[in-house]
PDB file of N, CA and C in Angstrom:
ATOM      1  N   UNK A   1      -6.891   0.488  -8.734  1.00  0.00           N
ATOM      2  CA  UNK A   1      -7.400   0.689 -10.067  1.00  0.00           C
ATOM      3  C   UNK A   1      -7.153  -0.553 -10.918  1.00  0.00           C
ATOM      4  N   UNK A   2      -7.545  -1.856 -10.578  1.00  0.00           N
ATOM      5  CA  UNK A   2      -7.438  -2.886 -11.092  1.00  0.00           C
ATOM      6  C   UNK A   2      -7.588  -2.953 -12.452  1.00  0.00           C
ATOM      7  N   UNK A   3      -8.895  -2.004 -12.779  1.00  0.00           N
ATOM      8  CA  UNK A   3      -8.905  -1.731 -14.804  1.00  0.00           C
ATOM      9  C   UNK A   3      -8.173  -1.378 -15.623  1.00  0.00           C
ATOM     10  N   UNK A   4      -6.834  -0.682 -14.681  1.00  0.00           N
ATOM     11  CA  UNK A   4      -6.190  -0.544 -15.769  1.00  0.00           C
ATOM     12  C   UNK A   4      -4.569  -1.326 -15.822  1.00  0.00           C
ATOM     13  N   UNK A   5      -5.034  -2.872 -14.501  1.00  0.00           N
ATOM     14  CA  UNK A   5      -4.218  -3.668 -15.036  1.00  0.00           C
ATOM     15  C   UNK A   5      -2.539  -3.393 -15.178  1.00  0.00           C
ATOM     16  N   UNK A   6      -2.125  -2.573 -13.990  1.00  0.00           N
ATOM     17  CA  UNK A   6      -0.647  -2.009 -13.480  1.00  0.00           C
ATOM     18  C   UNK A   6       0.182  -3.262 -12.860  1.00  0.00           C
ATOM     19  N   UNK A   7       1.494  -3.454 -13.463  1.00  0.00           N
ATOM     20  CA  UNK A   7       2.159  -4.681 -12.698  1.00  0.00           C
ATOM     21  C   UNK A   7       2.266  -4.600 -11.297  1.00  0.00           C
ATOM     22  N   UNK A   8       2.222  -5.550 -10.582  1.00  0.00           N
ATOM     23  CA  UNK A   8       2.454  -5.217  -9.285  1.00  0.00           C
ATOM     24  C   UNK A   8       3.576  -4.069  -8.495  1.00  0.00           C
ATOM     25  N   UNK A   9       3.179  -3.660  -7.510  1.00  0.00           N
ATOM     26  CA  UNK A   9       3.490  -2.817  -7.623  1.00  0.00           C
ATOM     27  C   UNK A   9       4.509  -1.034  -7.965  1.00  0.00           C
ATOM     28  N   UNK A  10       3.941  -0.824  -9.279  1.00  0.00           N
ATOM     29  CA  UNK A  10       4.311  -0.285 -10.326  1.00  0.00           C
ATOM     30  C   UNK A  10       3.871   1.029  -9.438  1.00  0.00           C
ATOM     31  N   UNK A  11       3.156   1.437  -8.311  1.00  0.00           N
ATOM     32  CA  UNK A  11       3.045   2.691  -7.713  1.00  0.00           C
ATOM     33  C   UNK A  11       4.570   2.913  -6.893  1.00  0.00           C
ATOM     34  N   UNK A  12       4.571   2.066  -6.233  1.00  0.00           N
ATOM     35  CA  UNK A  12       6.239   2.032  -5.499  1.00  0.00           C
ATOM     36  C   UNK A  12       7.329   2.326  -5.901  1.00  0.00           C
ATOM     37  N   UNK A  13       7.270   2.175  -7.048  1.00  0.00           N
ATOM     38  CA  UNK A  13       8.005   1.571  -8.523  1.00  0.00           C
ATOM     39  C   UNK A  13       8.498   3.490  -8.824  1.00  0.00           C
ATOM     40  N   UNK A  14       7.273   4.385  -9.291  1.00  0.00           N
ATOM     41  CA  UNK A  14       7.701   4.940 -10.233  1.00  0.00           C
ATOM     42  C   UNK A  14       7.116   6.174  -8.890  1.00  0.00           C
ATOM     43  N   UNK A  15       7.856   7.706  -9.232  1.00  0.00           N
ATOM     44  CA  UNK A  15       7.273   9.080  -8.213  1.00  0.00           C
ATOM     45  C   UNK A  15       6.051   8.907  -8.834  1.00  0.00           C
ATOM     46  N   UNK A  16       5.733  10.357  -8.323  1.00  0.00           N
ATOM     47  CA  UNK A  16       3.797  10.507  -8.659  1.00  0.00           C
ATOM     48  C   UNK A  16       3.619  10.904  -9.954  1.00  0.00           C
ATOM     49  N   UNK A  17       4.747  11.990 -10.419  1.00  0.00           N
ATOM     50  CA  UNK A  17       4.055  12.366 -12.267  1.00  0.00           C
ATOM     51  C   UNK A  17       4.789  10.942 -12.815  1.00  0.00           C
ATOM     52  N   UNK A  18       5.283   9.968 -13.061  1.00  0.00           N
ATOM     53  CA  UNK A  18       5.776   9.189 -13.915  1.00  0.00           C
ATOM     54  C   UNK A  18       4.644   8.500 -13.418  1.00  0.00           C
ATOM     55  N   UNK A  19       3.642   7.735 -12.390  1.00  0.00           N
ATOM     56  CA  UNK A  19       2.877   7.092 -12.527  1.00  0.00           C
ATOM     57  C   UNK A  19       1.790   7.557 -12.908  1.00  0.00           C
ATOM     58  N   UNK A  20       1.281   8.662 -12.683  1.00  0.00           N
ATOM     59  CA  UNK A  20       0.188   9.684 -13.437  1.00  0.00           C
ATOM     60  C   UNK A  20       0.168   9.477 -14.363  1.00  0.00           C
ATOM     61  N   UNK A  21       1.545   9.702 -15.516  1.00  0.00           N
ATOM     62  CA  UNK A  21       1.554   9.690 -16.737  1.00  0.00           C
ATOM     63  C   UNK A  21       1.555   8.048 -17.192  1.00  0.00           C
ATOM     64  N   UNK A  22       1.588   7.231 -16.465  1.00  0.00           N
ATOM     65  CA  UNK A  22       1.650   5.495 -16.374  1.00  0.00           C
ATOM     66  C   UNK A  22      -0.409   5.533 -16.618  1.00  0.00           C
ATOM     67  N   UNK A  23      -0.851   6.231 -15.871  1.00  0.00           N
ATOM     68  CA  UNK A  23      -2.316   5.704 -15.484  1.00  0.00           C
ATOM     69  C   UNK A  23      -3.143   6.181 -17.008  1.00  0.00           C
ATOM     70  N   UNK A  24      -2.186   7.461 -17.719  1.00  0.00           N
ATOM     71  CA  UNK A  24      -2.943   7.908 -18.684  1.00  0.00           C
ATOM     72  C   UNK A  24      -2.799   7.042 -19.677  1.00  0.00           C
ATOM     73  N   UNK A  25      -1.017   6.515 -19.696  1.00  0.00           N
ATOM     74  CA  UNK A  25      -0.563   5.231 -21.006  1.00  0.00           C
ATOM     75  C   UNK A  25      -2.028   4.304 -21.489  1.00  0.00           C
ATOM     76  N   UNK A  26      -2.313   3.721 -19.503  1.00  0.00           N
ATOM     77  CA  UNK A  26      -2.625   3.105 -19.944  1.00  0.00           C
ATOM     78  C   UNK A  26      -4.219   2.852 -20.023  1.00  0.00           C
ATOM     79  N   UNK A  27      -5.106   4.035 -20.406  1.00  0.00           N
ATOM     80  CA  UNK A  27      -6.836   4.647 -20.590  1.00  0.00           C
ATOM     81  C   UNK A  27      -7.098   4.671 -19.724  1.00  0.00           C
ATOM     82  N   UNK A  28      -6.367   5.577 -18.315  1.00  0.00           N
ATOM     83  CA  UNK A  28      -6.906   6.232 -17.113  1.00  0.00           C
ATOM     84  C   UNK A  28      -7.669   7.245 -17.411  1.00  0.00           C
ATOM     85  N   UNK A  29      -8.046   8.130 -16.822  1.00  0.00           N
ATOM     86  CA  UNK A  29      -8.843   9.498 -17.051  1.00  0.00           C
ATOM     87  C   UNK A  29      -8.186  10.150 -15.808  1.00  0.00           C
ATOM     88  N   UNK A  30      -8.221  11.633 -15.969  1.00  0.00           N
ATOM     89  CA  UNK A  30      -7.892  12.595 -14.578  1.00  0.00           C
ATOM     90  C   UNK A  30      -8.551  12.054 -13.695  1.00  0.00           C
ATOM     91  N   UNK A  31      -9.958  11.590 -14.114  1.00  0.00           N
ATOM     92  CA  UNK A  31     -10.261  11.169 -12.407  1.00  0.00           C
ATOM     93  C   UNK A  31      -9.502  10.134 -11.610  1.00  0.00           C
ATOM     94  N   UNK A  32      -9.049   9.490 -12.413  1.00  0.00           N
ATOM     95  CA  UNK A  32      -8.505   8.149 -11.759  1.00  0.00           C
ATOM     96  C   UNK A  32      -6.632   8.826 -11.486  1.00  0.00           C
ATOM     97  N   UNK A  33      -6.215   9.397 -11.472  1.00  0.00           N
ATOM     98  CA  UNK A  33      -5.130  10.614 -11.144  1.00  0.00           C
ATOM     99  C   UNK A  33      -5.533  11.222  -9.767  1.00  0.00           C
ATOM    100  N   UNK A  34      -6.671  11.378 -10.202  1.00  0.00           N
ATOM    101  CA  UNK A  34      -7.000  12.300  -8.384  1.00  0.00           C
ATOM    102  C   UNK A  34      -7.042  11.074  -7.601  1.00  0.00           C
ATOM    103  N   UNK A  35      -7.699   9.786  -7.808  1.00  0.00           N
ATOM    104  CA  UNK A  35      -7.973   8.800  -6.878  1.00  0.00           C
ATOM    105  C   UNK A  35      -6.755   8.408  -6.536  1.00  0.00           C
ATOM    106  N   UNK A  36      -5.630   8.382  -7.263  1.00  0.00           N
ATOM    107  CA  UNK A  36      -4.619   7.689  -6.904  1.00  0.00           C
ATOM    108  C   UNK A  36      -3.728   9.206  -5.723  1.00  0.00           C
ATOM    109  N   UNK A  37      -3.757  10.247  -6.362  1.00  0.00           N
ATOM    110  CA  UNK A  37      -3.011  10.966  -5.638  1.00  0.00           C
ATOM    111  C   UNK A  37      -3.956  11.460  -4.397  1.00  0.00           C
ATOM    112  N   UNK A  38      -5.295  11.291  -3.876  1.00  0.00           N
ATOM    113  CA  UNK A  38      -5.877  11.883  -3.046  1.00  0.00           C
ATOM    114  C   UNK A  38      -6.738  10.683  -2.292  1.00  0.00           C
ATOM    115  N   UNK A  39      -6.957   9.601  -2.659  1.00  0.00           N
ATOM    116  CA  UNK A  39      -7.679   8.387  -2.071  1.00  0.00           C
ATOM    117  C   UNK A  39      -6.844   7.339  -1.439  1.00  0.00           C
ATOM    118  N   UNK A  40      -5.931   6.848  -2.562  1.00  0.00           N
ATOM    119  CA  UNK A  40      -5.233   5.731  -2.744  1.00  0.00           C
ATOM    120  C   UNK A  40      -4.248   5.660  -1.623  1.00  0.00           C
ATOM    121  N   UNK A  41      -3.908   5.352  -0.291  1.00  0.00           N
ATOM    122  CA  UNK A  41      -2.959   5.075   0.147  1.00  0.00           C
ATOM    123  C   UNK A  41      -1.649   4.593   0.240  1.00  0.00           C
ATOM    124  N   UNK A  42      -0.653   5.529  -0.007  1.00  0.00           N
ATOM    125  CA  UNK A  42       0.246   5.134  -0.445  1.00  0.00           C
ATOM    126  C   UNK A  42       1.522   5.239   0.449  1.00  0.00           C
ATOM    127  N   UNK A  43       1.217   4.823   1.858  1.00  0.00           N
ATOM    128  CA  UNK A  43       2.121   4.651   3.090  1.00  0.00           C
ATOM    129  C   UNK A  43       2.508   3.242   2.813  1.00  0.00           C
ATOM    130  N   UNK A  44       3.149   3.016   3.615  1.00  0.00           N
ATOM    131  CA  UNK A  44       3.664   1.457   3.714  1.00  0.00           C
ATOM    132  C   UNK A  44       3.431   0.794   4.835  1.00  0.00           C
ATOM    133  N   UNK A  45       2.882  -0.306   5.399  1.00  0.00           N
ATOM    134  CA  UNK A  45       2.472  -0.808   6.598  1.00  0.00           C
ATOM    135  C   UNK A  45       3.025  -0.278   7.596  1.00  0.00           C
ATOM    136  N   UNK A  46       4.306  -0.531   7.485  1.00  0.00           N
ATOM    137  CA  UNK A  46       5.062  -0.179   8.597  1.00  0.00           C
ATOM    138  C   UNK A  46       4.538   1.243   8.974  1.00  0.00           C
ATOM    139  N   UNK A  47       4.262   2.417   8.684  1.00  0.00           N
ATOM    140  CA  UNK A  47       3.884   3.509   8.939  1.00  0.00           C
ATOM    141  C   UNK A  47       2.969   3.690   9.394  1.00  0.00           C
ATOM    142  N   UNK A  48       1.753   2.408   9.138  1.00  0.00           N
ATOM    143  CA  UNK A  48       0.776   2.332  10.046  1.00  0.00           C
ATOM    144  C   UNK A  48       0.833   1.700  11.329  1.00  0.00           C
ATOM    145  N   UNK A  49       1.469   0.537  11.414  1.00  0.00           N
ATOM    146  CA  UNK A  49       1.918  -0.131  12.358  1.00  0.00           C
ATOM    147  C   UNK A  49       2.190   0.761  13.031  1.00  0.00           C
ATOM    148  N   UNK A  50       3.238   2.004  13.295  1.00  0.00           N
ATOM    149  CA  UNK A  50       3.828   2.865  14.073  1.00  0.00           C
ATOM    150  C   UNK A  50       3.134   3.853  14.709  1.00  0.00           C
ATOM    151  N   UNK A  51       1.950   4.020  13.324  1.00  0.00           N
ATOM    152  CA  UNK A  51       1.472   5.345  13.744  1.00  0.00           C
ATOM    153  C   UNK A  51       0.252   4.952  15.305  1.00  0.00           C
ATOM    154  N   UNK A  52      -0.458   3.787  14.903  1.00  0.00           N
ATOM    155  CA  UNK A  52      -1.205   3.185  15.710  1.00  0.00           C
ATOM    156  C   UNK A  52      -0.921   2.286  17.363  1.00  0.00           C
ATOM    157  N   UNK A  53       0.286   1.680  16.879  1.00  0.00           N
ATOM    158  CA  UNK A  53       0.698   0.935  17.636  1.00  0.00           C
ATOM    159  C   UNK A  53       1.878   1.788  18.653  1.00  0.00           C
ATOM    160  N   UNK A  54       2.057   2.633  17.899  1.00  0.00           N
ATOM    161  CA  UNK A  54       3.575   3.183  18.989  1.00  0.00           C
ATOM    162  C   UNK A  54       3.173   5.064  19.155  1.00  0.00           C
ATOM    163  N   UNK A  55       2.840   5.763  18.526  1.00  0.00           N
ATOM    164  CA  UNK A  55       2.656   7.097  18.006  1.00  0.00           C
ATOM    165  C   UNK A  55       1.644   7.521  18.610  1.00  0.00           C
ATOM    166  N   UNK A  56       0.263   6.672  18.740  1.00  0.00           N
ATOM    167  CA  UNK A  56      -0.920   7.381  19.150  1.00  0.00           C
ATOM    168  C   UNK A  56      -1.480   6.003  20.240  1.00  0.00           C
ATOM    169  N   UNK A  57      -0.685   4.942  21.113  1.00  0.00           N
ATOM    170  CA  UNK A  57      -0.996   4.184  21.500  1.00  0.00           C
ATOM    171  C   UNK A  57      -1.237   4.627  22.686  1.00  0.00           C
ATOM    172  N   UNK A  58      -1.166   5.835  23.295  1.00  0.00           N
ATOM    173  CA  UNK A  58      -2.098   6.443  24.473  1.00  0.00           C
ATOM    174  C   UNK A  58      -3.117   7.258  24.638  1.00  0.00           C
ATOM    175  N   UNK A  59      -3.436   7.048  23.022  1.00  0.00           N
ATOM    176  CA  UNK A  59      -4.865   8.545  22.489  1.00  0.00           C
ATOM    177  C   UNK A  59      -5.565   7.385  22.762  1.00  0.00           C
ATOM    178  N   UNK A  60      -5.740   6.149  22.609  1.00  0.00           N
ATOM    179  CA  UNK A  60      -7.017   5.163  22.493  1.00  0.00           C
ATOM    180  C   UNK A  60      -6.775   4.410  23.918  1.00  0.00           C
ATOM    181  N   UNK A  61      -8.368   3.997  23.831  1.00  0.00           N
ATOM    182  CA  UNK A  61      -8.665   2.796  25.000  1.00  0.00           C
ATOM    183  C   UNK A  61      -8.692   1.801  24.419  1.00  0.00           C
ATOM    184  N   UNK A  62      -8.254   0.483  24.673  1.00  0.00           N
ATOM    185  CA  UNK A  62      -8.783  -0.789  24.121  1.00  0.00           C
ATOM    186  C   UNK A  62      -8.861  -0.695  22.462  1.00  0.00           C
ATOM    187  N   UNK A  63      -7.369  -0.391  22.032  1.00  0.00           N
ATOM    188  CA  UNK A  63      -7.008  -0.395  20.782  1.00  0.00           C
ATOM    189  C   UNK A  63      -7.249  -2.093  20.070  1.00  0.00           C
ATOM    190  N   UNK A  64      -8.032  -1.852  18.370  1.00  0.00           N
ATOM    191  CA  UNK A  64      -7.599  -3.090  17.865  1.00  0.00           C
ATOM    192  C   UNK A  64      -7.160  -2.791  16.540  1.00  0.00           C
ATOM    193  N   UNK A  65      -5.598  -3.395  16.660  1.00  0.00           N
ATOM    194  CA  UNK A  65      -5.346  -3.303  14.981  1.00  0.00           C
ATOM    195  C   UNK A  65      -5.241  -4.494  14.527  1.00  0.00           C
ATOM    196  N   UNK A  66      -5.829  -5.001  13.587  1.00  0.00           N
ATOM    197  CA  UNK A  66      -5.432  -6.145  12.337  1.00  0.00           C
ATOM    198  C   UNK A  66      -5.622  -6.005  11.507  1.00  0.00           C
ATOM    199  N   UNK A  67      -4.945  -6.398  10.412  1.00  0.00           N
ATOM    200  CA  UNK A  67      -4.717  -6.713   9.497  1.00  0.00           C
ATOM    201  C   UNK A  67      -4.280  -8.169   8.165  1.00  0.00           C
ATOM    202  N   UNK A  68      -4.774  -7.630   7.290  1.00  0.00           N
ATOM    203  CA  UNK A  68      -4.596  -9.376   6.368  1.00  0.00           C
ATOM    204  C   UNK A  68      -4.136  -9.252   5.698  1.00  0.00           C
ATOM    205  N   UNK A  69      -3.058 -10.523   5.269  1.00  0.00           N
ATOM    206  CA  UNK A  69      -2.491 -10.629   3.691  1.00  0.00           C
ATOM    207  C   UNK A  69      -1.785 -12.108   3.539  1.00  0.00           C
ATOM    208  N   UNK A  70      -1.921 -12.494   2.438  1.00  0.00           N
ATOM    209  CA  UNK A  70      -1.599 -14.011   1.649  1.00  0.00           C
ATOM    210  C   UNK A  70      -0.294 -14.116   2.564  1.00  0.00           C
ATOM    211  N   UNK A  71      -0.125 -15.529   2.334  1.00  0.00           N
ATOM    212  CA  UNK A  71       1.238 -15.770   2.261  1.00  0.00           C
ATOM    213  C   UNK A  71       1.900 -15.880   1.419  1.00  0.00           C
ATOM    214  N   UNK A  72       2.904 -15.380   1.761  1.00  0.00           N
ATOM    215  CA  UNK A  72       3.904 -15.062   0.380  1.00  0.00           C
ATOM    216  C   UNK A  72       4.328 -15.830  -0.491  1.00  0.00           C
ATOM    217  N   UNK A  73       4.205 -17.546  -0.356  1.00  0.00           N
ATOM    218  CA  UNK A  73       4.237 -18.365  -1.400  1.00  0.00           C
ATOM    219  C   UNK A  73       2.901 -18.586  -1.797  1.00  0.00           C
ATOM    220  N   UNK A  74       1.792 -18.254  -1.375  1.00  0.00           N
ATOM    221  CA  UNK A  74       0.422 -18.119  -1.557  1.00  0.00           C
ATOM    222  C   UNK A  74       0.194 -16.985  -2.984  1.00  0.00           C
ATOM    223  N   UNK A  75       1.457 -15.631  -2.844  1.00  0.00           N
ATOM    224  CA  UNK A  75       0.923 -14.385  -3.635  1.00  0.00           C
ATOM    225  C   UNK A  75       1.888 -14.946  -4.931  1.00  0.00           C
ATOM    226  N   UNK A  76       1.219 -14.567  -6.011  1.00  0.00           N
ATOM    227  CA  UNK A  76       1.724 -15.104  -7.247  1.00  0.00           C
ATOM    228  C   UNK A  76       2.260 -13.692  -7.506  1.00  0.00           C
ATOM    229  N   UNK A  77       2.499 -12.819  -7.009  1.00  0.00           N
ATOM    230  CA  UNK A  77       2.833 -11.542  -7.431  1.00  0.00           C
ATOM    231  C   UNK A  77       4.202 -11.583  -6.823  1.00  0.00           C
ATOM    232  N   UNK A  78       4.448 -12.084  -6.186  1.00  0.00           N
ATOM    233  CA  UNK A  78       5.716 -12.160  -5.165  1.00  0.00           C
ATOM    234  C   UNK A  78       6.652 -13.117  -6.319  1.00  0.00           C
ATOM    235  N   UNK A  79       6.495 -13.629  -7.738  1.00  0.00           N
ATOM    236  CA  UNK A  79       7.215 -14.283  -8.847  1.00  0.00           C
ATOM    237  C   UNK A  79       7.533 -12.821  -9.763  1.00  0.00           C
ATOM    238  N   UNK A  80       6.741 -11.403  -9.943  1.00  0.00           N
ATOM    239  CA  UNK A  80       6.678 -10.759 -10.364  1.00  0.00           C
ATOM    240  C   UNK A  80       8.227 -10.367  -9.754  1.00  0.00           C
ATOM    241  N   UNK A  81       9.140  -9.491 -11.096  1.00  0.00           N
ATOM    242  CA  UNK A  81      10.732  -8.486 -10.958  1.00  0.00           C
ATOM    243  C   UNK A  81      10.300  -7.633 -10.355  1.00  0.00           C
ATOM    244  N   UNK A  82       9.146  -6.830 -10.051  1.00  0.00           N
ATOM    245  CA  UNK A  82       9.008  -5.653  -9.279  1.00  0.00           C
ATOM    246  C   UNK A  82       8.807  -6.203  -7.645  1.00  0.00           C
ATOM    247  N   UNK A  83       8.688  -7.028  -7.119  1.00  0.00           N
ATOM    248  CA  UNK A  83       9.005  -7.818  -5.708  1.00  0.00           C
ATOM    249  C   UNK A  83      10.389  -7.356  -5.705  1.00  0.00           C
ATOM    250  N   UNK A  84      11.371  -8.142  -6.519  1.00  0.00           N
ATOM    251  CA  UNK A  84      12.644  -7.703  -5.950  1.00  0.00           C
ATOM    252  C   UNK A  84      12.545  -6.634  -6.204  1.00  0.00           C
ATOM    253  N   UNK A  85      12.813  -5.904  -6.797  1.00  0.00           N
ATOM    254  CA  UNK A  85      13.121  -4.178  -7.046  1.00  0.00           C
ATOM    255  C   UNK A  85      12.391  -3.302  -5.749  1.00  0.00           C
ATOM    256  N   UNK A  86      11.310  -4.064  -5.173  1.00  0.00           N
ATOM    257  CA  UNK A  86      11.024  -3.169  -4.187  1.00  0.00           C
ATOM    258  C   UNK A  86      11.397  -3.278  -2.731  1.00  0.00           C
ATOM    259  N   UNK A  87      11.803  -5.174  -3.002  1.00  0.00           N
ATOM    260  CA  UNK A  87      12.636  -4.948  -2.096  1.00  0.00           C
ATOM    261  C   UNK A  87      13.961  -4.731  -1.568  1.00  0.00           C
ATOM    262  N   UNK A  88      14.331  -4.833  -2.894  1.00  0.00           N
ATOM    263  CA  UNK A  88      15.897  -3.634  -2.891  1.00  0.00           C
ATOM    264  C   UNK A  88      15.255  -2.284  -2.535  1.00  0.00           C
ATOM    265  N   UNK A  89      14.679  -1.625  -2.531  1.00  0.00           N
ATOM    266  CA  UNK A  89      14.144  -0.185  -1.937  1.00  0.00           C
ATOM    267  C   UNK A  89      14.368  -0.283  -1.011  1.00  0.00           C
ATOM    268  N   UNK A  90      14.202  -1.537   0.238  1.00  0.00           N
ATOM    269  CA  UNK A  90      14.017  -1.774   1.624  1.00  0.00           C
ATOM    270  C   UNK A  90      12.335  -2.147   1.878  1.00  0.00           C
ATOM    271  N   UNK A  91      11.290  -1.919   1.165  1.00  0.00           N
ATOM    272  CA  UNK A  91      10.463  -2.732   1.213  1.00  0.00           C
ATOM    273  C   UNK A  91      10.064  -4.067   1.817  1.00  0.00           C
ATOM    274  N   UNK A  92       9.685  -4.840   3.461  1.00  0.00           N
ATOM    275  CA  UNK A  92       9.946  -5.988   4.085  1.00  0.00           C
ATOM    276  C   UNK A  92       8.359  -6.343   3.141  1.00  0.00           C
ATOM    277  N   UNK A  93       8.788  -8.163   3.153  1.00  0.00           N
ATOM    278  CA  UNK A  93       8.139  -8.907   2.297  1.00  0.00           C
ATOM    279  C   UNK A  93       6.582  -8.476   3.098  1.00  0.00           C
ATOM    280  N   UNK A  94       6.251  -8.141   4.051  1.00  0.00           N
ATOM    281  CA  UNK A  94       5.449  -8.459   5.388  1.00  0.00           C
ATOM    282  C   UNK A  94       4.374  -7.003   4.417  1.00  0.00           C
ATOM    283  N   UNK A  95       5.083  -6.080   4.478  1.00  0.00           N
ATOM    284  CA  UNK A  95       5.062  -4.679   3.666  1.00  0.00           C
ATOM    285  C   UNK A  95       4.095  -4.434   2.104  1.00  0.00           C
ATOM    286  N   UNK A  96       4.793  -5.605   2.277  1.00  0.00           N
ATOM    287  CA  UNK A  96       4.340  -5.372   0.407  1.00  0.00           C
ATOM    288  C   UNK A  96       2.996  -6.536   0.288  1.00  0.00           C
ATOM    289  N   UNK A  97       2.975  -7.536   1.031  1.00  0.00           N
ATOM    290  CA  UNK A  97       1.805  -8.771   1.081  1.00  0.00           C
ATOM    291  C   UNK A  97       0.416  -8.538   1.679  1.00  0.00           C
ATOM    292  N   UNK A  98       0.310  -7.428   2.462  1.00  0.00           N
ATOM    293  CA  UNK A  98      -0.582  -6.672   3.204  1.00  0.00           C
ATOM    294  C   UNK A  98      -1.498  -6.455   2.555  1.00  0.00           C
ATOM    295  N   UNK A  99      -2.848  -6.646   2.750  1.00  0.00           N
ATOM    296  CA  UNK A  99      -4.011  -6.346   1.772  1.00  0.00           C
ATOM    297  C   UNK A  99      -5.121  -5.388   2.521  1.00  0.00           C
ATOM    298  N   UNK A 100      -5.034  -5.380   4.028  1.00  0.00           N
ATOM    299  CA  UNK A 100      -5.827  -4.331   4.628  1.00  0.00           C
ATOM    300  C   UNK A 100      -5.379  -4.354   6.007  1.00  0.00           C
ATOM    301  N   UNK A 101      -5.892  -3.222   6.673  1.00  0.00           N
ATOM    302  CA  UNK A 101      -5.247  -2.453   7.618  1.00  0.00           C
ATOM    303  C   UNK A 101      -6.796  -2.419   8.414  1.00  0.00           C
ATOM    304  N   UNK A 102      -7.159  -2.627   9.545  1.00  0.00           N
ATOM    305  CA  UNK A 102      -8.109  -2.242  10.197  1.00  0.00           C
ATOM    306  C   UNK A 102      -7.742  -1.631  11.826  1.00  0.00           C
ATOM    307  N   UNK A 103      -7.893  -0.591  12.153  1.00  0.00           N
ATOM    308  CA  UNK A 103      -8.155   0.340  13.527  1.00  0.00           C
ATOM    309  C   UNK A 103      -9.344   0.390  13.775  1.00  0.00           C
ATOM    310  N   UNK A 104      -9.358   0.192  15.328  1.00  0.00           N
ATOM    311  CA  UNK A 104     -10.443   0.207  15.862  1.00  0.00           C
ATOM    312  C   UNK A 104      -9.970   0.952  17.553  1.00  0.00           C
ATOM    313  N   UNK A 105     -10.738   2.106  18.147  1.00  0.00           N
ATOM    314  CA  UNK A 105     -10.169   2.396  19.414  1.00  0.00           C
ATOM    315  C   UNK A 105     -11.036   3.390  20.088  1.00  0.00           C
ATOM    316  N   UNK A 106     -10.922   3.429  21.550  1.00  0.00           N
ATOM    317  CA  UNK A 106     -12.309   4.582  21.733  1.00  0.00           C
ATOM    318  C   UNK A 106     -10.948   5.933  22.180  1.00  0.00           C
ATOM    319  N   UNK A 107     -11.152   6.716  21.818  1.00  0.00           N
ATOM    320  CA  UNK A 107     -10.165   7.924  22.113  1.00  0.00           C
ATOM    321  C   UNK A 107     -10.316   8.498  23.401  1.00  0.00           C
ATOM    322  N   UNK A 108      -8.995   8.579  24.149  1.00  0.00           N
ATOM    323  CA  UNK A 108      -8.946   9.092  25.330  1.00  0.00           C
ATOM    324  C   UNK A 108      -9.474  10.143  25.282  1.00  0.00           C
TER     325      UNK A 108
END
């Protein structure tokens, strides 16, 4: 929800009603509440990594996962206080720099 201009990441940051009530602060609408709680993915790489790579890596034939993201002296967001704070959570830098996730596989 780039429009409404949330510090990086400020979803990680706060549970689901404190960011709900974050999206309304700042001229969200309910719809954009449902997108975040029903669209928006809000796993952490690693969970995909696992789920694909280790979890369901004998449901597929000729699995492909990749994925992209800056380098971390590349992301100007990585100067942002909520970097550290998330990665005091345990958050790996790898985690948080990730910009997309792609699966690809034919199912056993």
């Amino acid at each position: 929800m780039p429009h409404l201009n949330f510090d990086p990441w400020a979803h990680l940051l706060l549970d689901d009603n404190d960011f709900s009530d974050l999206i309304l602060e700042k001229g969200g609408t309910e719809k954009d509440i449902s997108i975040f709680r029903t669209a928006m993915s809000r796993k952490s790489f690693s969970y995909y990594r696992r789920i694909f790579l280790e979890d369901f890596q004998n449901m597929f034939v000729n699995p492909s996962f990749v994925y992209w993201s800056n380098d971390p002296s590349d992301e100007p967001a990585t100067k942002h206080p909520n970097f550290d704070l998330c990665r005091a959570k345990g958050y790996s830098v790898e985690e948080l720099i990730v910009r997309g996730v792609q699966f690809v596989g034919v199912k056993v």
